[in-house]
Every structure is written in structure tokens, then in C-alpha cells.
PDB file of N, CA and C in Angstrom:
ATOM      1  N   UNK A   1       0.832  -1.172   0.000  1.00  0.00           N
ATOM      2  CA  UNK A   1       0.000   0.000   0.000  1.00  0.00           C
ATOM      3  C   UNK A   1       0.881   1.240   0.000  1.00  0.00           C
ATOM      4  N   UNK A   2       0.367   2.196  -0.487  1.00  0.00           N
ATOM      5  CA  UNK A   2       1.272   3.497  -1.188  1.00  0.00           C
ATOM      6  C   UNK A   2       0.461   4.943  -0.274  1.00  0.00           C
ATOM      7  N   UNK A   3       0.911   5.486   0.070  1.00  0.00           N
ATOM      8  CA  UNK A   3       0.105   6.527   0.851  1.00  0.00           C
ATOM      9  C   UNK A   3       1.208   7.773  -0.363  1.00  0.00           C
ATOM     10  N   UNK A   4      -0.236   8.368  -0.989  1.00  0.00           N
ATOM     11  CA  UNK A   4      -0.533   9.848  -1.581  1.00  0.00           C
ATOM     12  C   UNK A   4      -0.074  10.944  -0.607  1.00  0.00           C
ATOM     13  N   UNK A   5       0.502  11.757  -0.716  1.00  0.00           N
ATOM     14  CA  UNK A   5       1.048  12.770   0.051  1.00  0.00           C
ATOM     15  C   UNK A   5       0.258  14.314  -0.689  1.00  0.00           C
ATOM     16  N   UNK A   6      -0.227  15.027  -0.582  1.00  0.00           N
ATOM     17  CA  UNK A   6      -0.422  16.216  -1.235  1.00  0.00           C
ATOM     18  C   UNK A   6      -0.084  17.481  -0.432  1.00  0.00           C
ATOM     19  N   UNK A   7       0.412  18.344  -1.652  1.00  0.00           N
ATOM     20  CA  UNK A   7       1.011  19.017  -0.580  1.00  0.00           C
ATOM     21  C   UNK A   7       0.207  21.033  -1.228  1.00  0.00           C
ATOM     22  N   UNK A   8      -0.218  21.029  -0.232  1.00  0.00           N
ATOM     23  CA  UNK A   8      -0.619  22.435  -0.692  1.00  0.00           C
ATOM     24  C   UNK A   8       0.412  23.664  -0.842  1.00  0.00           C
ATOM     25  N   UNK A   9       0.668  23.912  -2.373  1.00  0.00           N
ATOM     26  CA  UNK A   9       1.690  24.741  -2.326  1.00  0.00           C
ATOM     27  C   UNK A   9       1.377  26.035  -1.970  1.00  0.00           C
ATOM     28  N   UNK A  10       0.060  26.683  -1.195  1.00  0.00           N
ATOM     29  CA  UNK A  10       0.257  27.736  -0.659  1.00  0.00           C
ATOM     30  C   UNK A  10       0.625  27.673   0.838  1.00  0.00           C
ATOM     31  N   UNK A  11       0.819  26.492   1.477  1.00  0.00           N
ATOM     32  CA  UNK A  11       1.594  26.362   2.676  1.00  0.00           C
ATOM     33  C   UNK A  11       2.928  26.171   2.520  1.00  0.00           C
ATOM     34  N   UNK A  12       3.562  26.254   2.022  1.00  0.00           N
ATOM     35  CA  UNK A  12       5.098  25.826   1.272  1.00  0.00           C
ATOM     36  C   UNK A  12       5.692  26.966   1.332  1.00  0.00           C
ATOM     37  N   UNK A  13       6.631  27.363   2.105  1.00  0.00           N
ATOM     38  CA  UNK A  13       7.374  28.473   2.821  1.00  0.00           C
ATOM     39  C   UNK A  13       8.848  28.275   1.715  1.00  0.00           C
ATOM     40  N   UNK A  14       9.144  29.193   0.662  1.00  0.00           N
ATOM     41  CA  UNK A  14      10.708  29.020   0.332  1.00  0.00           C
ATOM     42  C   UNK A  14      11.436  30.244   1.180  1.00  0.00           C
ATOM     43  N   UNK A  15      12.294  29.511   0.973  1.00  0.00           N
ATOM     44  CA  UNK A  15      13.752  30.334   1.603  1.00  0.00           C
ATOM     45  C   UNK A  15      14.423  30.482   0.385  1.00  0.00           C
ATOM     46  N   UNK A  16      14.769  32.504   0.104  1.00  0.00           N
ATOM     47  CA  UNK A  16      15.570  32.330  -0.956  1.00  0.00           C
ATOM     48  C   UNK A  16      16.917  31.819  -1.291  1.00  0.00           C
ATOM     49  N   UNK A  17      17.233  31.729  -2.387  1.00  0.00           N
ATOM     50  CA  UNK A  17      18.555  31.149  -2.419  1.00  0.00           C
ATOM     51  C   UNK A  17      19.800  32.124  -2.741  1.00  0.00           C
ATOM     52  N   UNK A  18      20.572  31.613  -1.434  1.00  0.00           N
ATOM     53  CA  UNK A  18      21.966  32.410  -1.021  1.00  0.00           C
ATOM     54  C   UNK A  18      22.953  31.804  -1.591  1.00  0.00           C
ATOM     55  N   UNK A  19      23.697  32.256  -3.297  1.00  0.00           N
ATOM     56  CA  UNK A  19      24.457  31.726  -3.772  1.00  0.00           C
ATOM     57  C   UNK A  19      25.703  31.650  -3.067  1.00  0.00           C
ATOM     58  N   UNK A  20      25.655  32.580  -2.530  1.00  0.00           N
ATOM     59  CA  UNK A  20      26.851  33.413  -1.223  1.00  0.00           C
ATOM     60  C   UNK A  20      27.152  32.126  -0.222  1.00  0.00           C
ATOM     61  N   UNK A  21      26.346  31.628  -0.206  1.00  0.00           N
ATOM     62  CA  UNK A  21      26.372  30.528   1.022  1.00  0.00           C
ATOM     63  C   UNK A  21      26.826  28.528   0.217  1.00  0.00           C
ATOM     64  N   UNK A  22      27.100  28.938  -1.155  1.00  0.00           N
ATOM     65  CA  UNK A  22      27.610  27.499  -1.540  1.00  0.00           C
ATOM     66  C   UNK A  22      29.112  27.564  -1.120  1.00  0.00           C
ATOM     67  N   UNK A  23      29.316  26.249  -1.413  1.00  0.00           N
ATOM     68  CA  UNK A  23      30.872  25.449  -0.982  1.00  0.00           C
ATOM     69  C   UNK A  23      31.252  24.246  -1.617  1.00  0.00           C
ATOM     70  N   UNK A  24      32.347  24.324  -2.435  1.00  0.00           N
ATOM     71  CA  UNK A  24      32.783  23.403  -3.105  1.00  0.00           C
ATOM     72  C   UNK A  24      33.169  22.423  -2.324  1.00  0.00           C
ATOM     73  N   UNK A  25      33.470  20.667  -2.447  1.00  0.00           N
ATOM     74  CA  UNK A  25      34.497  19.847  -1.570  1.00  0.00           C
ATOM     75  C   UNK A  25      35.011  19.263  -3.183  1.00  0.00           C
ATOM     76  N   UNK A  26      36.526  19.980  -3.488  1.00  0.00           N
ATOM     77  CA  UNK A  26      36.795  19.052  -4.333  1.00  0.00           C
ATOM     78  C   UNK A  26      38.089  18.276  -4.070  1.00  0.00           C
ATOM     79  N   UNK A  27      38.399  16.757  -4.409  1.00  0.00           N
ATOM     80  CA  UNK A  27      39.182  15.779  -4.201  1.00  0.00           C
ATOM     81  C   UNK A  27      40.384  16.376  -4.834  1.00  0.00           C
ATOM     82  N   UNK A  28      41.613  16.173  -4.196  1.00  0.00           N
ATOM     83  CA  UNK A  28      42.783  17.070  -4.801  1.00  0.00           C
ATOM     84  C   UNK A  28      44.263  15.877  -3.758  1.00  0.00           C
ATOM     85  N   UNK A  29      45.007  15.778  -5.015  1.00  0.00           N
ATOM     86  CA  UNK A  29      46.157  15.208  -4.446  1.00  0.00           C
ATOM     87  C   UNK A  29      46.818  16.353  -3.817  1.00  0.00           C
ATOM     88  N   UNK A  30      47.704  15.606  -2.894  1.00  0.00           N
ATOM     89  CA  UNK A  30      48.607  16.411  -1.590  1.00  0.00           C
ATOM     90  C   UNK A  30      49.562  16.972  -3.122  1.00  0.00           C
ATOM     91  N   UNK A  31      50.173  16.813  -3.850  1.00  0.00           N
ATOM     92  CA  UNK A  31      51.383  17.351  -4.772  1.00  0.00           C
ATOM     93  C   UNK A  31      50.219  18.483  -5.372  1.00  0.00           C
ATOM     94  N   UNK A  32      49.388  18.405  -5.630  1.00  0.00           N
ATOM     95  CA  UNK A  32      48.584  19.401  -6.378  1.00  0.00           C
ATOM     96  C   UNK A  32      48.294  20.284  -5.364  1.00  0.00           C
ATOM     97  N   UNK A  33      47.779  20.054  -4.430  1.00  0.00           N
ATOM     98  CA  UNK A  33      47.481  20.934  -2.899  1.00  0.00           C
ATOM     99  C   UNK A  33      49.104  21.861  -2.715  1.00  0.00           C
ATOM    100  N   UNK A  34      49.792  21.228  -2.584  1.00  0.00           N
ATOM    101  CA  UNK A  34      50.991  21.614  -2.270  1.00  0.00           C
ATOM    102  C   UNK A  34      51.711  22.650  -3.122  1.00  0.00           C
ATOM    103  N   UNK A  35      51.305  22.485  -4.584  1.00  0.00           N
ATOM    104  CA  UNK A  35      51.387  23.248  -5.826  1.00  0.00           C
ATOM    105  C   UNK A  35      50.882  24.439  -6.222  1.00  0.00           C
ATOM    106  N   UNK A  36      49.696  24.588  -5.478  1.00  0.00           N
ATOM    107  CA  UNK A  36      48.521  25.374  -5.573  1.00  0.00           C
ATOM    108  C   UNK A  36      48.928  26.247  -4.604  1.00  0.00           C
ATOM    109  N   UNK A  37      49.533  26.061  -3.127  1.00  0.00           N
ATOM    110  CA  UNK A  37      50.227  26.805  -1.798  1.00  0.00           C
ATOM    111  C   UNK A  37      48.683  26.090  -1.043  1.00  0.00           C
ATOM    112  N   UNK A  38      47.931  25.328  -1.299  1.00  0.00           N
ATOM    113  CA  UNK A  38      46.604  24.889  -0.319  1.00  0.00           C
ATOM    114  C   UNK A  38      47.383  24.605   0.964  1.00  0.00           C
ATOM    115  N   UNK A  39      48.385  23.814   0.931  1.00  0.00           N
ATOM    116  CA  UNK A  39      48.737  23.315   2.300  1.00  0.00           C
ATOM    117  C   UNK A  39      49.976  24.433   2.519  1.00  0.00           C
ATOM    118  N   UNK A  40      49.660  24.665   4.045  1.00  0.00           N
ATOM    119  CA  UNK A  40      50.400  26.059   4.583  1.00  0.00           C
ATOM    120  C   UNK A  40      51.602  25.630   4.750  1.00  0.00           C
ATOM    121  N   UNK A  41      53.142  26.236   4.736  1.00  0.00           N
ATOM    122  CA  UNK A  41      54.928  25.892   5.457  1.00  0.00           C
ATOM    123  C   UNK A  41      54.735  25.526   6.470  1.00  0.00           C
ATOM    124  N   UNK A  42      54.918  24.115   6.807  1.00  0.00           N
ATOM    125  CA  UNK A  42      55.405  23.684   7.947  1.00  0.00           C
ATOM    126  C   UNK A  42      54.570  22.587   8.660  1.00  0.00           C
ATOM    127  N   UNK A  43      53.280  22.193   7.272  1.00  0.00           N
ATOM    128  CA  UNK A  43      52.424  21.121   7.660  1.00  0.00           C
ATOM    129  C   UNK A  43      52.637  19.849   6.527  1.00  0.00           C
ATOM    130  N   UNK A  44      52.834  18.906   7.295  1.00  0.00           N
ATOM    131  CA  UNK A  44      53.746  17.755   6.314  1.00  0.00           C
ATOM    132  C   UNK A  44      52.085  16.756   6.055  1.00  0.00           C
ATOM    133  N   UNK A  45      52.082  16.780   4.770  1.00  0.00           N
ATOM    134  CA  UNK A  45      51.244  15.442   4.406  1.00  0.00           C
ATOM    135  C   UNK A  45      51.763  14.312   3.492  1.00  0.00           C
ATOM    136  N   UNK A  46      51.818  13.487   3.815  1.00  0.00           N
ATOM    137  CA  UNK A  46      52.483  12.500   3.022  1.00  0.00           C
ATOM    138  C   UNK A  46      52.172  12.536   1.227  1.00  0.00           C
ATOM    139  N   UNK A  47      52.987  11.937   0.895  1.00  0.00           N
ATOM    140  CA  UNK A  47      52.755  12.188  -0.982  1.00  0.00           C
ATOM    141  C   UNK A  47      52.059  10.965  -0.850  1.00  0.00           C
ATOM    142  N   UNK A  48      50.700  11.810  -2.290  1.00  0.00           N
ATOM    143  CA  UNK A  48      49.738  10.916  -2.688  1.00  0.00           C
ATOM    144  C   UNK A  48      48.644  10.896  -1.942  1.00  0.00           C
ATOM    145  N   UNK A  49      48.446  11.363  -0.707  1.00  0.00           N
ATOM    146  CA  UNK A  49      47.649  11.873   0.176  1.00  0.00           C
ATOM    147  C   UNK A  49      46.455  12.179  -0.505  1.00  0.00           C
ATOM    148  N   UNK A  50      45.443  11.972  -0.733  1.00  0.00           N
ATOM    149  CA  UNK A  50      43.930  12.147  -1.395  1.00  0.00           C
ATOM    150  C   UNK A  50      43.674  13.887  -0.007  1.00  0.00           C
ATOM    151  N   UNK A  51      43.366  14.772  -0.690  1.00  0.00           N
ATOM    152  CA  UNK A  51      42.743  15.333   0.571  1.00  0.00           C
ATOM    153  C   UNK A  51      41.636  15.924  -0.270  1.00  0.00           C
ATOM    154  N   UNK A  52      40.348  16.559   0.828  1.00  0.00           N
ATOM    155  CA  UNK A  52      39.151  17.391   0.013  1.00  0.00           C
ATOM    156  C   UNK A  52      39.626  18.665   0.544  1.00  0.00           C
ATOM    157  N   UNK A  53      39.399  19.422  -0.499  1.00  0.00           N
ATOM    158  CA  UNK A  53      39.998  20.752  -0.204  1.00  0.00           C
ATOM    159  C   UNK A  53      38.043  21.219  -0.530  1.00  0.00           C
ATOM    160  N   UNK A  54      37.579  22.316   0.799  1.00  0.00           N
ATOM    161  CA  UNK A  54      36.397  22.991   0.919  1.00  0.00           C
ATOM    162  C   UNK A  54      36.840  24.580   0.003  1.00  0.00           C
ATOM    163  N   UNK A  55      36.027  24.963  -1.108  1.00  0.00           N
ATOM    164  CA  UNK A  55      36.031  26.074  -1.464  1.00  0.00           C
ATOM    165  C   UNK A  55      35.002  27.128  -1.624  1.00  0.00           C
ATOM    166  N   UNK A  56      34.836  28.052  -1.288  1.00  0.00           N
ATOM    167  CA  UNK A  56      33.598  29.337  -1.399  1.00  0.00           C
ATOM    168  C   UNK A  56      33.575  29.416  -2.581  1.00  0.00           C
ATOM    169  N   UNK A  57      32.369  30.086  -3.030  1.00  0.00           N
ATOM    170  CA  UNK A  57      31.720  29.907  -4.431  1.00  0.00           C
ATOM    171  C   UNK A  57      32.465  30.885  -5.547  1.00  0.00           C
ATOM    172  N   UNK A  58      33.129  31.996  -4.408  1.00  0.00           N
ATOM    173  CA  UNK A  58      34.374  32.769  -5.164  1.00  0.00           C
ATOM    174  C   UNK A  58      35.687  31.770  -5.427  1.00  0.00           C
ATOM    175  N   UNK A  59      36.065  30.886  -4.850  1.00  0.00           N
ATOM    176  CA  UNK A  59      36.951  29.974  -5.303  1.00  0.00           C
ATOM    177  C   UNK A  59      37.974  29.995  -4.804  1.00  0.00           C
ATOM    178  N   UNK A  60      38.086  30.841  -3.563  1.00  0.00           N
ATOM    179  CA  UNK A  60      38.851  31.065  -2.474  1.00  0.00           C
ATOM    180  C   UNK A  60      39.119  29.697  -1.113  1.00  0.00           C
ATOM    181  N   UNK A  61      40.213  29.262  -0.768  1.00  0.00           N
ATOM    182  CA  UNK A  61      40.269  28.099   0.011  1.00  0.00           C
ATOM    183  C   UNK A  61      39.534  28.197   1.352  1.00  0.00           C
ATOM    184  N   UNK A  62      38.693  27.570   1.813  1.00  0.00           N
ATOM    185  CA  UNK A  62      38.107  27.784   3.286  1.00  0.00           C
ATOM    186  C   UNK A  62      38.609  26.828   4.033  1.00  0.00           C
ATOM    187  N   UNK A  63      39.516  25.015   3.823  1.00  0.00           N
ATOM    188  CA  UNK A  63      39.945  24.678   4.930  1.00  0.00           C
ATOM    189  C   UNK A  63      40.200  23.505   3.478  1.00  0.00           C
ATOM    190  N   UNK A  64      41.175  22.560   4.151  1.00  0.00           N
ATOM    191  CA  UNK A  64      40.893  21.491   3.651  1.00  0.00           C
ATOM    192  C   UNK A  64      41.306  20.156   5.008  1.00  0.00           C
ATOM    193  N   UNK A  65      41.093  19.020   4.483  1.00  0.00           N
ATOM    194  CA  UNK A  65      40.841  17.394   5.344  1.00  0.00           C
ATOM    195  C   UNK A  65      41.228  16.509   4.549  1.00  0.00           C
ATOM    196  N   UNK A  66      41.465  15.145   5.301  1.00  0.00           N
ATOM    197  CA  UNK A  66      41.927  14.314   4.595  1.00  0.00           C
ATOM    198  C   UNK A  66      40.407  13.093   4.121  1.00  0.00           C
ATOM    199  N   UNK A  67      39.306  13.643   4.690  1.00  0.00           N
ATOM    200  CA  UNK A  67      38.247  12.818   4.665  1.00  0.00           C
ATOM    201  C   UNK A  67      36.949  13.676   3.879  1.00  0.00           C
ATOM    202  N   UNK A  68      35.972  13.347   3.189  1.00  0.00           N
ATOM    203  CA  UNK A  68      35.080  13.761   2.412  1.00  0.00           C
ATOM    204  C   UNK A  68      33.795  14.460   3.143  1.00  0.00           C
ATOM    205  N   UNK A  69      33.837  13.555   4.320  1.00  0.00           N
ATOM    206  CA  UNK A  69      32.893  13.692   5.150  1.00  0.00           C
ATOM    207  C   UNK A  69      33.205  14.822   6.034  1.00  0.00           C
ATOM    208  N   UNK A  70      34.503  15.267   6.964  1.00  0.00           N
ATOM    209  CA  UNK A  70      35.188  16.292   7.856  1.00  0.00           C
ATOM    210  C   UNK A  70      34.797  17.501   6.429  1.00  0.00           C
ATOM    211  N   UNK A  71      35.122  17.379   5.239  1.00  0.00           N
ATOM    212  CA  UNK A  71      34.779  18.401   4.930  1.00  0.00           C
ATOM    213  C   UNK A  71      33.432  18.856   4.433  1.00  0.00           C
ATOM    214  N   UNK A  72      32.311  17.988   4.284  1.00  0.00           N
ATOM    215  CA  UNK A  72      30.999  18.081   4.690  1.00  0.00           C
ATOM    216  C   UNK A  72      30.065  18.698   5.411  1.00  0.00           C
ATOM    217  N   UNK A  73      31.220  18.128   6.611  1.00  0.00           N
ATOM    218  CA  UNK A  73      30.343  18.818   7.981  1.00  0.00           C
ATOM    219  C   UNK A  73      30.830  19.765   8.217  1.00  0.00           C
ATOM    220  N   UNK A  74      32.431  20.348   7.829  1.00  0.00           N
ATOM    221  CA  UNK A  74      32.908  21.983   7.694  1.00  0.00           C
ATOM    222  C   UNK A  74      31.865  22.449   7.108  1.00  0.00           C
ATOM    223  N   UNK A  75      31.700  22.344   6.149  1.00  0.00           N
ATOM    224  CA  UNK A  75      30.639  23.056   5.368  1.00  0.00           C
ATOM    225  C   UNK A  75      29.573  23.350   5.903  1.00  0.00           C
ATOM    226  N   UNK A  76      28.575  21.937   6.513  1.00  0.00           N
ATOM    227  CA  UNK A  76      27.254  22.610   6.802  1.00  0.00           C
ATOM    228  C   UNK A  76      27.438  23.338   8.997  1.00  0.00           C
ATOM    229  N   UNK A  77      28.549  23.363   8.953  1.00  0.00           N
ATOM    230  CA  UNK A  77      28.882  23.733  10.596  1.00  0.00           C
ATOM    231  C   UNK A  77      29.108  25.317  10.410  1.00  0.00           C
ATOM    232  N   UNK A  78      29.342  25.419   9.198  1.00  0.00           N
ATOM    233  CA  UNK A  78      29.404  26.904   8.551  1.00  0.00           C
ATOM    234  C   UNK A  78      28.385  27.314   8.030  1.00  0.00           C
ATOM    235  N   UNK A  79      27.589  26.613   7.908  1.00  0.00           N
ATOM    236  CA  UNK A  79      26.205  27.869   7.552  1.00  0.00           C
ATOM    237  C   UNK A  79      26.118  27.315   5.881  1.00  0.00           C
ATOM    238  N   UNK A  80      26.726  26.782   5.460  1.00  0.00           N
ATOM    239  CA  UNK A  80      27.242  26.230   3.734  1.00  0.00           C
ATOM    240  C   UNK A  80      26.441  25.235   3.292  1.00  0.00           C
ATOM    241  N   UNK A  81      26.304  25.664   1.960  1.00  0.00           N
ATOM    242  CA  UNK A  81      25.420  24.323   1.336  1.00  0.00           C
ATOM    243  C   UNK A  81      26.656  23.418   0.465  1.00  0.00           C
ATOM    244  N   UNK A  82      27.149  22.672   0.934  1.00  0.00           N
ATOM    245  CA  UNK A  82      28.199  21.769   0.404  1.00  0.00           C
ATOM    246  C   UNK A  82      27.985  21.543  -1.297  1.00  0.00           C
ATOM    247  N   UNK A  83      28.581  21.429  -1.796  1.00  0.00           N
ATOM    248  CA  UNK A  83      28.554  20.509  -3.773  1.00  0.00           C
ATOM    249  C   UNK A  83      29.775  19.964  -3.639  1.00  0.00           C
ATOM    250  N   UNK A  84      29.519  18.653  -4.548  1.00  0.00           N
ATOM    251  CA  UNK A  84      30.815  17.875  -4.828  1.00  0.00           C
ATOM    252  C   UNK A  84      31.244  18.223  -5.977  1.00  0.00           C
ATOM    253  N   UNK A  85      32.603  18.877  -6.373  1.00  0.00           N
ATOM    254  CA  UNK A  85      33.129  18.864  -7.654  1.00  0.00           C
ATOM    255  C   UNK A  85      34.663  17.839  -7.702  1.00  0.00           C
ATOM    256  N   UNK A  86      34.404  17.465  -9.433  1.00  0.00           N
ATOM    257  CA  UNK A  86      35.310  15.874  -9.642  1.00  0.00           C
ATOM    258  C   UNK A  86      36.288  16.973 -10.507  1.00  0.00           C
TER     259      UNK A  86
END
């Protein structure tokens, strides 16, 4: 059995959309990170290192991690609507 949902779209509250508020997580080797200046003098990550580097929608670095998820929850702990770019 299937239960119908209807939804009255004059109760349907949007929230506009704050382009201001996206965030990239894109997958980036440690030599490319390192290339780019992503990783700061004096923080060692091993070569080959997969890390997600988090970016603002200007394309500016906001943090990066070695896990997909740490930078996820950077994102939405910031107020950010996360996107995955490959």
C-alpha cells in the first residue's frame, strides 16, 4: 500500500537562495594541494595523500581534510550548502 502525500503549495514556505552561502568539496592530491600553496609551510602530508579541499563559491580556500565527510560537515557547521566537484 502506497500513501498519496499532497502538498498544498500555498503552505510551502521558500527560503531564498543564497548563492553566497555554496561550498565546493573538491578531491585534490597532496602534490597538487601543495602546488597550488593549499597546504600552509610547515604542515607535512604524506605524498599521494587524497585530501578534500572545501572552497567558497568565489573559489577562495576555506579549509581542507583528509576525509570527504570532515569536509561536509565543515561546510554545513558553517552555515554552507556543500557541492561535490570531480
Amino acid at each position: 500500500m502506497t500513501d498519496n502525500i499532497v502538498i498544498d503549495p500555498r503552505t510551502v514556505v521558500q527560503q531564498p537562495f543564497d548563492a553566497d552561502r555554496l561550498a565546493y568539496i573538491k578531491p585534490t592530491g597532496a602534490d597538487e594541494a601543495r602546488r597550488l600553496g593549499i597546504i600552509p609551510p610547515g604542515i607535512e602530508v604524506p605524498d599521494g595523500t587524497q585530501l578534500y579541499v572545501l572552497h567558497g563559491v568565489d573559489g577562495r580556500v576555506l579549509g581542507f581534510t583528509d576525509a570527504w565527510e570532515s569536509a561536509y560537515g565543515a561546510a554545513l557547521q558553517n552555515e554552507l550548502t556543500p557541492l561535490s566537484v570531480h
